[in-house]
Protein backbone atom coordinates (compact mmCIF):
# COMPACT_ATOMS: atom_id res chain seq x y z
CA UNK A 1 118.60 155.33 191.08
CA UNK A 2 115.62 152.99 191.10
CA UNK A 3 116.04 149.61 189.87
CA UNK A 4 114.02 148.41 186.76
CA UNK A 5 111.48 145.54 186.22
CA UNK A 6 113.59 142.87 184.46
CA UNK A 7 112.20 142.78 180.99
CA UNK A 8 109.61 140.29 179.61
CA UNK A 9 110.13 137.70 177.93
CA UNK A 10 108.04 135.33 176.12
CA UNK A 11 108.95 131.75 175.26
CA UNK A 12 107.20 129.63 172.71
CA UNK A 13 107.75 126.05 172.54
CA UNK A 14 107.38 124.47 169.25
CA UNK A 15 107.15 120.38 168.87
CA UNK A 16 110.22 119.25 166.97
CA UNK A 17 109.40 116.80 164.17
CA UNK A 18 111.06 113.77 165.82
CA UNK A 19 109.49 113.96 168.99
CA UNK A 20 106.32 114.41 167.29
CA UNK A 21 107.42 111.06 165.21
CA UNK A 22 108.47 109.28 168.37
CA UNK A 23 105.26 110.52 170.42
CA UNK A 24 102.77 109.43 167.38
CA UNK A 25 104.79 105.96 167.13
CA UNK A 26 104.07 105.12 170.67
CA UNK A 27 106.92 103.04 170.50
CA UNK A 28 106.14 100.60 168.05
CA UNK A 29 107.80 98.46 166.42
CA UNK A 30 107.71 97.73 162.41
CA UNK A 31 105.55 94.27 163.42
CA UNK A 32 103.09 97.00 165.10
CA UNK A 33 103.75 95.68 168.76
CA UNK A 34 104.34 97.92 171.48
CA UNK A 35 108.40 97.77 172.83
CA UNK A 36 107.05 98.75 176.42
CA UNK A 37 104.83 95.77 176.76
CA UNK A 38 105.17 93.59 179.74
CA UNK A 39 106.05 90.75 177.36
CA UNK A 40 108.69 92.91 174.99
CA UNK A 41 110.13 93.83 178.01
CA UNK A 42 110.64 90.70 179.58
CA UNK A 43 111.72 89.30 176.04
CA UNK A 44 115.03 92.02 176.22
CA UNK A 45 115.05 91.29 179.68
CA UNK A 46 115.70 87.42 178.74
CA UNK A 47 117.54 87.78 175.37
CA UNK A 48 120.47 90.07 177.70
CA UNK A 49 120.67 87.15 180.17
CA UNK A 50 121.35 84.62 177.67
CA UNK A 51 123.93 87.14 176.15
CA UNK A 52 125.70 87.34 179.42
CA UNK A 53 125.47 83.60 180.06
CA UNK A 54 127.04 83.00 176.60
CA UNK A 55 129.66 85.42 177.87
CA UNK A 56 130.38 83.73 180.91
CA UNK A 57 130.61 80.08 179.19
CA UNK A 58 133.14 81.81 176.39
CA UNK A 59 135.23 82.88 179.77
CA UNK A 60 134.88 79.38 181.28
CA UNK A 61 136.22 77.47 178.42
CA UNK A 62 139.06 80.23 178.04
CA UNK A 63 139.96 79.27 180.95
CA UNK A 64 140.01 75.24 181.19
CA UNK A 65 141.73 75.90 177.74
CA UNK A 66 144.34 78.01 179.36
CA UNK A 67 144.87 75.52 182.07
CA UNK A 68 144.77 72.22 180.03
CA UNK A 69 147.96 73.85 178.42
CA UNK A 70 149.69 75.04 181.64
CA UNK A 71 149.03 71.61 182.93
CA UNK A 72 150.69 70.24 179.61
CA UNK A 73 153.55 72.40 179.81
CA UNK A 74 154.67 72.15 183.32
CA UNK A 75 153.95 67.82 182.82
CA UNK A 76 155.97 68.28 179.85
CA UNK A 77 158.78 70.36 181.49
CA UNK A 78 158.90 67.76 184.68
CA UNK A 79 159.62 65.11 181.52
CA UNK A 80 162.32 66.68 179.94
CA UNK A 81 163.97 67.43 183.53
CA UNK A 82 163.40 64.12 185.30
């Protein structure tokens, strides 16, 4: 039995309408400026640090607030015992 030639097949690519959209946008904004800009980039770059350090001062004052009231309690627990 001889083998056989695997059969052809022929691929087409078509463009899909959003990637069309997103290729003809160049990744612009509404304002018409370009989101991959060194200065757009640094801008998210900047705007995610401030995020995080407004997340890191919400934890800090958490925490002196948790402490201020341990400190109460146990000062007010030596009181009531003493």
């Amino acid at each position: 039995m001889r083998p056989r030639p695997p059969p052809v097949i022929s691929t087409r690519m078509r463009v899909a309408p959003a990637s069309r959209l997103f290729s003809t946008s160049s990744l612009t904004t509404l304002a018409g400026f370009s989101i991959t800009s060194p200065a757009a980039i640094w801008l998210m770059v900047l705007s995610e640090r401030i995020r995080m350090v407004e997340d890191m001062c919400v934890v800090i004052i958490e925490l002196v607030i948790f402490f201020f009231l341990l400190y109460s309690y146990r000062k007010k627990k030596r009181r009531m015992s003493g």
